[in-house]
Protein backbone atom coordinates (compact mmCIF):
# COMPACT_ATOMS: atom_id res chain seq x y z
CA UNK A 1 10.44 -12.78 -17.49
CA UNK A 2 7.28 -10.36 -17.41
CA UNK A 3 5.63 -12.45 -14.95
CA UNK A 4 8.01 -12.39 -12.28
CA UNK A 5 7.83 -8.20 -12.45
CA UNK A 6 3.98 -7.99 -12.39
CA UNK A 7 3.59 -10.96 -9.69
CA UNK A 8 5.31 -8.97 -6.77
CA UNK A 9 3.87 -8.64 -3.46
CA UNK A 10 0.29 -6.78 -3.83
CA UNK A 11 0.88 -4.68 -0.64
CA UNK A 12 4.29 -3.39 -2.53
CA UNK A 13 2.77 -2.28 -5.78
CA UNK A 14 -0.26 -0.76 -4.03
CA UNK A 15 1.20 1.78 -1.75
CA UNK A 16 3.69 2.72 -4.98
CA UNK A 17 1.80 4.47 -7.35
CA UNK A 18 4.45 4.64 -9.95
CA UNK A 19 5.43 1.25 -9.41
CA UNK A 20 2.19 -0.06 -9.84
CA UNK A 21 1.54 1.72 -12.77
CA UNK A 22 5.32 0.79 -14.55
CA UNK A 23 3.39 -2.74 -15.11
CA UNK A 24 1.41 -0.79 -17.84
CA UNK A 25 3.12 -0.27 -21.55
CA UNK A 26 3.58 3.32 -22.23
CA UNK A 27 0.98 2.84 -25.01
CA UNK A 28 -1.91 1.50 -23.92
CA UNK A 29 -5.56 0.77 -24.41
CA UNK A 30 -7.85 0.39 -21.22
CA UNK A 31 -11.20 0.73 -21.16
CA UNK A 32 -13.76 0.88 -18.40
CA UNK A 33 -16.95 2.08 -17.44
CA UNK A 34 -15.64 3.32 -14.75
CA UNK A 35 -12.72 5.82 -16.33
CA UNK A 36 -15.94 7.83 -17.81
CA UNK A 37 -17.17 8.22 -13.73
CA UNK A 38 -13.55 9.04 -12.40
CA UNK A 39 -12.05 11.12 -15.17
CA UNK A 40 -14.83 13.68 -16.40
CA UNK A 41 -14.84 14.30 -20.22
CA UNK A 42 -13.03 11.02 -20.93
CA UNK A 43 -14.46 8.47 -23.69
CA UNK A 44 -13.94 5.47 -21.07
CA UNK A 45 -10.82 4.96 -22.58
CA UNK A 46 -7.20 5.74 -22.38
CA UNK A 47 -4.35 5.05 -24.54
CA UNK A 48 -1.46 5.92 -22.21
CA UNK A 49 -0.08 5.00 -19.25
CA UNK A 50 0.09 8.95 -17.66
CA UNK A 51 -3.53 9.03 -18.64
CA UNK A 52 -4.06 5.79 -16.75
CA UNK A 53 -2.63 7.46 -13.73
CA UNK A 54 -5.04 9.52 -12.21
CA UNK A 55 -7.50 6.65 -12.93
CA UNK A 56 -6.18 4.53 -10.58
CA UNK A 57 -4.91 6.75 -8.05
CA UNK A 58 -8.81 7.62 -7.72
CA UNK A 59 -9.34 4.30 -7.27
CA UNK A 60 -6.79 3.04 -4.79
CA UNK A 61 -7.85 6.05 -2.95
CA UNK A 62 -11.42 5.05 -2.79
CA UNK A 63 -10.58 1.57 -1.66
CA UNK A 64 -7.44 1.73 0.49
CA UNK A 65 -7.95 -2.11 1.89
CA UNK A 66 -7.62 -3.35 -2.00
CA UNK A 67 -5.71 -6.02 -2.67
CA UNK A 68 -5.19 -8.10 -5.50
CA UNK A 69 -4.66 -12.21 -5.48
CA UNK A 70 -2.94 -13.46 -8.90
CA UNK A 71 -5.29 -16.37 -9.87
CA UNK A 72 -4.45 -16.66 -13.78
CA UNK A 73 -3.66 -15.49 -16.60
CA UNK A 74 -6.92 -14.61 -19.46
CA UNK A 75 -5.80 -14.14 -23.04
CA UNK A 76 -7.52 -12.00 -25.28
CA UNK A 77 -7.85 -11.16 -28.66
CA UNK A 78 -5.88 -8.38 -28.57
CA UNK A 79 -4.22 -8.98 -24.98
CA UNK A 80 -3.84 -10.33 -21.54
CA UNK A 81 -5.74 -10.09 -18.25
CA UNK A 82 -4.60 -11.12 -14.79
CA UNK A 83 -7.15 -12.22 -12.99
């Protein structure tokens, strides 16, 4: 079940980069205004998960008190968020 994988303890996943980001498909599309400000000469959008990498190690850098809280799942039109 995909749930139990991504629903592991937040403090786990965020100190493991590479475990963290093994939640991601290979292929991908994530977009955010953000990826323009962290990864210079982007479009604000990757399509792979070693793209996605650097991303979010800039990110978990920048806040290293993050933690996430599963509330639900959101479906899309074209996929899933956790929020």
């Amino acid at each position: 079940m995909i749930w139990r994988r991504v629903l592991v303890p937040a403090s786990t996943t965020l100190r493991d980069l590479e475990r963290f980001i093994s939640h991601y498909a290979e292929t991908l599309h994530y977009c955010s205004p953000l990826f323009l400000e962290r990864i210079p000469g982007s479009d604000g959008v990757t399509r792979d998960r070693a793209t996605l990498s650097p991303y979010v190690q800039i990110g978990l850098s920048k806040n290293p008190a993050l933690q996430f809280a599963f509330r639900e799942v959101l479906l899309g039109a074209h996929g899933v968020a956790l929020y």
